[in-house]
C-alpha atoms as a PDB file:
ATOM      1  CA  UNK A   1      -1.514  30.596 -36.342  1.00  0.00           C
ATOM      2  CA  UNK A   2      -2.661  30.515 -32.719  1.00  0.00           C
ATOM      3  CA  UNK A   3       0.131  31.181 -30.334  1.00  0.00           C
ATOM      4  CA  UNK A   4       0.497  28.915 -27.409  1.00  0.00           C
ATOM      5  CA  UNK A   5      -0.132  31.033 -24.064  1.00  0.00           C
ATOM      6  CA  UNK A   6       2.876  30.004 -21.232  1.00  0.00           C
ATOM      7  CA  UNK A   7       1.517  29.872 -17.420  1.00  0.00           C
ATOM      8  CA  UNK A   8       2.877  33.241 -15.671  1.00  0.00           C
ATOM      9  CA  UNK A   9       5.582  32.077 -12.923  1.00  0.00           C
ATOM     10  CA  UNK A  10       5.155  34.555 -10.057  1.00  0.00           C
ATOM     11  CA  UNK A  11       7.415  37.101  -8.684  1.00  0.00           C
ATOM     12  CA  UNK A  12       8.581  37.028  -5.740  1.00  0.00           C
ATOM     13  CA  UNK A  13       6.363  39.335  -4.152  1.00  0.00           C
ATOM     14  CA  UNK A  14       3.411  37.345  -5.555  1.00  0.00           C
ATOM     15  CA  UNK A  15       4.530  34.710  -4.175  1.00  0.00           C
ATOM     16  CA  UNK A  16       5.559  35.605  -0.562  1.00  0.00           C
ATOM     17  CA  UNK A  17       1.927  37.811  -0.759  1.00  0.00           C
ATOM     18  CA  UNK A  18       0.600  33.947  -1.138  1.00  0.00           C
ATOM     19  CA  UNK A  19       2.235  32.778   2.124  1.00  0.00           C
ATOM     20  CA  UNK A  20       1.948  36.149   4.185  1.00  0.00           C
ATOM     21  CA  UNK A  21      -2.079  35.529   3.616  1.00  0.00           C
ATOM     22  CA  UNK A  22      -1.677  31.773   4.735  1.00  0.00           C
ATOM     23  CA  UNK A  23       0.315  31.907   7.963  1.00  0.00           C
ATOM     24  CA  UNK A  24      -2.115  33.846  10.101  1.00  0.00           C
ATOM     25  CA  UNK A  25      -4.644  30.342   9.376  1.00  0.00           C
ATOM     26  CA  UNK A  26      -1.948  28.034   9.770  1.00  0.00           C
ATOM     27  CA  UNK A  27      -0.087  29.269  13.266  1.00  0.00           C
ATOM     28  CA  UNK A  28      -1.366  28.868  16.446  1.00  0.00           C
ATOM     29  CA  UNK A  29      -3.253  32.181  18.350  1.00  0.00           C
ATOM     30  CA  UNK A  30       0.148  32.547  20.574  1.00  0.00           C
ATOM     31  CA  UNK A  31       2.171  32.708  17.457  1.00  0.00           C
ATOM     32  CA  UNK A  32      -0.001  35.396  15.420  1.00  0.00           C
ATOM     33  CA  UNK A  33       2.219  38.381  16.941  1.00  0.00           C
ATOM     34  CA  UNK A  34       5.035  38.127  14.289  1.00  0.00           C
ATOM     35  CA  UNK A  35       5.990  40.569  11.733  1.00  0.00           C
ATOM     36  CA  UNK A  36       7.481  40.054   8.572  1.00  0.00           C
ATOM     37  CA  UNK A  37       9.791  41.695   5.962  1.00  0.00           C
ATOM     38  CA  UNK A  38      10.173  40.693   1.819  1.00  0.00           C
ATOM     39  CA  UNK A  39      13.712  41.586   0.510  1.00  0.00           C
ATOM     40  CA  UNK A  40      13.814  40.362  -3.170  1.00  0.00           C
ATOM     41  CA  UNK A  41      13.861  36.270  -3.132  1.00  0.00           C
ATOM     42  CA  UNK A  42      13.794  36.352   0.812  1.00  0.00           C
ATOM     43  CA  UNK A  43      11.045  36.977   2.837  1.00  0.00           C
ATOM     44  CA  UNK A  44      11.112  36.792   7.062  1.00  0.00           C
ATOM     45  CA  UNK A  45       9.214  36.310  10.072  1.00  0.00           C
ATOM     46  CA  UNK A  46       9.869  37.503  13.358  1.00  0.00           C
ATOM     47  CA  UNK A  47       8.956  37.975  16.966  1.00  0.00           C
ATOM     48  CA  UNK A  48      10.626  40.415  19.424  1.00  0.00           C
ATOM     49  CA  UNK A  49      14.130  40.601  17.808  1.00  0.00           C
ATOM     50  CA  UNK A  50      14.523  40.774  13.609  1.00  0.00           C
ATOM     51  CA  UNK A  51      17.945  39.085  14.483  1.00  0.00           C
ATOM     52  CA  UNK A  52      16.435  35.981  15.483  1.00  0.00           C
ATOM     53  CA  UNK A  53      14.254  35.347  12.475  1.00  0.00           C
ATOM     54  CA  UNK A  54      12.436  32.451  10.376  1.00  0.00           C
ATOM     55  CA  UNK A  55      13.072  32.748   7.036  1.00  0.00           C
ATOM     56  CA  UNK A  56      12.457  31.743   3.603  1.00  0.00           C
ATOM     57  CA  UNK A  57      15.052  32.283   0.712  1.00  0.00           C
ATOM     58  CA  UNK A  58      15.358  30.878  -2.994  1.00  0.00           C
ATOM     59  CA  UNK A  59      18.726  30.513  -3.105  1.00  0.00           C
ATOM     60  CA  UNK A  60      20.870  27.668  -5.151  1.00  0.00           C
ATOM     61  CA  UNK A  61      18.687  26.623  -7.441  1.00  0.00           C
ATOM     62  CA  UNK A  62      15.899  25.905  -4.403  1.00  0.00           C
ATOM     63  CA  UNK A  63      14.063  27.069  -1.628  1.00  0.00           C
ATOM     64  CA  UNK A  64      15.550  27.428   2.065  1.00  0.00           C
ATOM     65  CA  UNK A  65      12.805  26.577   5.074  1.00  0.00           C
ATOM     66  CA  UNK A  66      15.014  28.090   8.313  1.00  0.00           C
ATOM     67  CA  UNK A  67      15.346  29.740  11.260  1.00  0.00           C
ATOM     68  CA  UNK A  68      18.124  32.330  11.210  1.00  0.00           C
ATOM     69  CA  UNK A  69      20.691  33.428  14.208  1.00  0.00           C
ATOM     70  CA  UNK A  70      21.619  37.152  12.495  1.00  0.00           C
ATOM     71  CA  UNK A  71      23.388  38.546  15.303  1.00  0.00           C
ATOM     72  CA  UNK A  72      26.217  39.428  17.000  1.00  0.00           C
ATOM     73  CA  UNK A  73      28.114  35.717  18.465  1.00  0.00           C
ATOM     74  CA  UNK A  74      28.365  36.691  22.058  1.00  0.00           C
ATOM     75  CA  UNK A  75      24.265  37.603  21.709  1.00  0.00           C
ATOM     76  CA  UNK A  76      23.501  34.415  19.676  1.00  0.00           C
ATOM     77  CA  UNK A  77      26.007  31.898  21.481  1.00  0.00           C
ATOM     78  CA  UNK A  78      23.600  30.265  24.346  1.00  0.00           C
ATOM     79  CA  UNK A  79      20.725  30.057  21.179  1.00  0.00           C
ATOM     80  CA  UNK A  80      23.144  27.946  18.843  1.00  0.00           C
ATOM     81  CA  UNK A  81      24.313  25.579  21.979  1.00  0.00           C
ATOM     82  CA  UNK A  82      20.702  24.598  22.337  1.00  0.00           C
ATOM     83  CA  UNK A  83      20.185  24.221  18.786  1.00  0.00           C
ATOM     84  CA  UNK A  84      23.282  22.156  18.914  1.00  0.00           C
ATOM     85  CA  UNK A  85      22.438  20.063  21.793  1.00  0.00           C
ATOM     86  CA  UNK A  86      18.818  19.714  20.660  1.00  0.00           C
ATOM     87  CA  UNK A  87      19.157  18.924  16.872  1.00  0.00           C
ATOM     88  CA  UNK A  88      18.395  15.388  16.752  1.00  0.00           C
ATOM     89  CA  UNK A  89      15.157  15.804  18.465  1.00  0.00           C
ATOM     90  CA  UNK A  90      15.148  19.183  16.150  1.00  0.00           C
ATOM     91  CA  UNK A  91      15.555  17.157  13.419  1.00  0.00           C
ATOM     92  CA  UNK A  92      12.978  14.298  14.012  1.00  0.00           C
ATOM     93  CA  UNK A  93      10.348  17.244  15.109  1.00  0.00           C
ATOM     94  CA  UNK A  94      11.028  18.428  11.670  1.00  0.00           C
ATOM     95  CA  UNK A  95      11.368  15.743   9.073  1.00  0.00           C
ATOM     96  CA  UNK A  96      13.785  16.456   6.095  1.00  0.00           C
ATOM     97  CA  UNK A  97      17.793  16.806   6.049  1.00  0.00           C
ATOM     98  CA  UNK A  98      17.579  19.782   8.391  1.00  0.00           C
ATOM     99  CA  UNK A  99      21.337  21.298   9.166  1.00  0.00           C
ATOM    100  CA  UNK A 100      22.631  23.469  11.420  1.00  0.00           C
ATOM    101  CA  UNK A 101      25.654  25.564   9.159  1.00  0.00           C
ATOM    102  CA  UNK A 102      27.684  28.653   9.958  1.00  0.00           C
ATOM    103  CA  UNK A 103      26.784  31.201   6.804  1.00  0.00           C
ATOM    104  CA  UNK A 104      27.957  34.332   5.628  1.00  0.00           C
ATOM    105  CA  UNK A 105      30.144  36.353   8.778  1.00  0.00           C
ATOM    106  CA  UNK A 106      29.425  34.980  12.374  1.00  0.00           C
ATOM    107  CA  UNK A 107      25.798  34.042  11.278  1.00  0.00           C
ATOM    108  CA  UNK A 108      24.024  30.420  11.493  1.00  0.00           C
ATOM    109  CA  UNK A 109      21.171  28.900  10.351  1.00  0.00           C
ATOM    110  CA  UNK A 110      19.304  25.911  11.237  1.00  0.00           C
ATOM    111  CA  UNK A 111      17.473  25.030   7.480  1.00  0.00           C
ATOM    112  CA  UNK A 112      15.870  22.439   5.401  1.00  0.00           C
ATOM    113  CA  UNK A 113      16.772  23.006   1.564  1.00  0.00           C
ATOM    114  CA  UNK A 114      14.353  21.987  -0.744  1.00  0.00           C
ATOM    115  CA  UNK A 115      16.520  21.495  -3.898  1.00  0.00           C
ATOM    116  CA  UNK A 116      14.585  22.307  -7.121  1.00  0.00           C
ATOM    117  CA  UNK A 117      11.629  24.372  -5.779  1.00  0.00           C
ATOM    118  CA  UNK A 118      10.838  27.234  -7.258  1.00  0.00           C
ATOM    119  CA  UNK A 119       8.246  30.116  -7.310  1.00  0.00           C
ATOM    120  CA  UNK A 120       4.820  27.929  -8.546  1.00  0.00           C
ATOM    121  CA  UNK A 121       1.738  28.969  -7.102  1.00  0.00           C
ATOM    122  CA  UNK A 122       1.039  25.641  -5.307  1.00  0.00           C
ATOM    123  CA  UNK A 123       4.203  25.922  -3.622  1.00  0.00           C
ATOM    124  CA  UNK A 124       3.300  28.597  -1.403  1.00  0.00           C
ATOM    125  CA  UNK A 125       1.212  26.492   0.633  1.00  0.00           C
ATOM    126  CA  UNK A 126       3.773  23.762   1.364  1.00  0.00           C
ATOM    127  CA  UNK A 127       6.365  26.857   2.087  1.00  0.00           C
ATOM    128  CA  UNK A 128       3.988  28.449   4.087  1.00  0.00           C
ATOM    129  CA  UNK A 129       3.683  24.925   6.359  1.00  0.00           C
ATOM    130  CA  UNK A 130       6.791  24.781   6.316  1.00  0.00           C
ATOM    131  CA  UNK A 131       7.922  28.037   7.880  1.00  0.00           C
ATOM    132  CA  UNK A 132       5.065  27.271  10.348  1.00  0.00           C
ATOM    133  CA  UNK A 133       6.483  24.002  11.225  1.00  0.00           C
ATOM    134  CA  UNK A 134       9.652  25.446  12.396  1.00  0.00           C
ATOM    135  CA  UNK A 135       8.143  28.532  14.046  1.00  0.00           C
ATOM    136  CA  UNK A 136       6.342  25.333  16.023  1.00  0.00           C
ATOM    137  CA  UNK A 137       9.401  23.860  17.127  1.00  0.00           C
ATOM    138  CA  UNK A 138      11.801  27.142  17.767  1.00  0.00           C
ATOM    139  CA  UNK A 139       9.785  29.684  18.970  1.00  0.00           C
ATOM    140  CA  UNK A 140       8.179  28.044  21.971  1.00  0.00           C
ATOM    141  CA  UNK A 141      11.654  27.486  23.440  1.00  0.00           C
ATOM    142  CA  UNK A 142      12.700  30.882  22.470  1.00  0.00           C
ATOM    143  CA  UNK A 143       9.803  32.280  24.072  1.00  0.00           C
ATOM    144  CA  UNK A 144      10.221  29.879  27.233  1.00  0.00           C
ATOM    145  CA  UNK A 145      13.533  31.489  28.025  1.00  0.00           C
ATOM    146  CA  UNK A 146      15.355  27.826  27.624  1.00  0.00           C
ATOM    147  CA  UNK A 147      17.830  29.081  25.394  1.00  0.00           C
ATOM    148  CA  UNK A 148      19.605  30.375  28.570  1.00  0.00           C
ATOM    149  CA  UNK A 149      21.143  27.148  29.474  1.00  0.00           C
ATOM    150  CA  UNK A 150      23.644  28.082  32.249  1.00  0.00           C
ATOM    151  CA  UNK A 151      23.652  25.787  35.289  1.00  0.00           C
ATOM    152  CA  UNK A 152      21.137  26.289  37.665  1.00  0.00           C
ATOM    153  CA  UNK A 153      23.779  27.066  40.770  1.00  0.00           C
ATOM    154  CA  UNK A 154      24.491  30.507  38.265  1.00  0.00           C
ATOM    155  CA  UNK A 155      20.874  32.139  38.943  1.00  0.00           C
ATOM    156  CA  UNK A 156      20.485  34.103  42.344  1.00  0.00           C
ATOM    157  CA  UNK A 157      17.221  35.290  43.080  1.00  0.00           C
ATOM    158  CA  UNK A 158      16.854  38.804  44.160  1.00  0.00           C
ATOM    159  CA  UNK A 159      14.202  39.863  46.645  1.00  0.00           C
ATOM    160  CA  UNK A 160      13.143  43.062  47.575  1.00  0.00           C
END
């Protein structure tokens, strides 16, 4: 009797190893300084503060695509009001039934759930785009210094 061999589903390291060696090919040369971190079914990328992260996490029976706001309110606050007042153009950038939701205490992420994916090897790819495709539409303004959206008339210029 010959025994029917089942396809190994990868770990989570496995797969996240699978997207880690994708991104560098996929993101432009001014978005190649990030550094990431794999905690069990979550893995993150990040810039100058691990805080302010992009993230991808199998949670509820799918796979979140998001960029995460980790910190304390009164250091995240002027972020989430241009999230907020940018999410339909956010949103279009982005494709899919992107939210912007309050999670766990005084966090908020801005994420696309894709309901019934799970840890296949050809996924890693479209996760991979994914997570570059918001790094492509959050990271340029985070870099830009727009997130600081006081008026104008609030900036003094010092010289000397």
């Amino acid at each position: 009797m010959e025994r029917t061999r089942r396809a190994r589903i990868p770990t989570y390291r496995d797969f996240y190893t699978e997207v880690a060696e994708e991104l560098p090919t996929m993101l432009p040369k001014d978005l190649r300084d990030y550094q990431t971190q794999r905690m069990g079914g979550v893995f993150k990328v990040f810039y100058d503060d691990r805080r302010q992260h992009f993230e991808l996490w199998f949670r509820d029976g799918g796979l979140e695509v998001a960029f995460h706001l980790e910190g304390r309110p009164e250091d995240d606050e002027a972020v989430l009001r241009v999230l907020e007042r940018r999410l339909q153009a956010i949103r279009k950038q982005l494709g899919g039934d992107v939210r912007l939701e309050p999670f766990g205490r005084d966090w908020t992420h801005l994420y696309d759930h894709w309901r019934g994916a799970s840890r296949q090897p050809e996924l890693a790819s479209e996760a991979a785009e994914g997570l570059v495709e918001f790094i492509g539409a959050i990271e340029p303004l985070r870099r830009s210094g727009r997130w600081d959206v006081r008026p104008s008339w609030t900036r003094v210029a010092w010289s000397g």
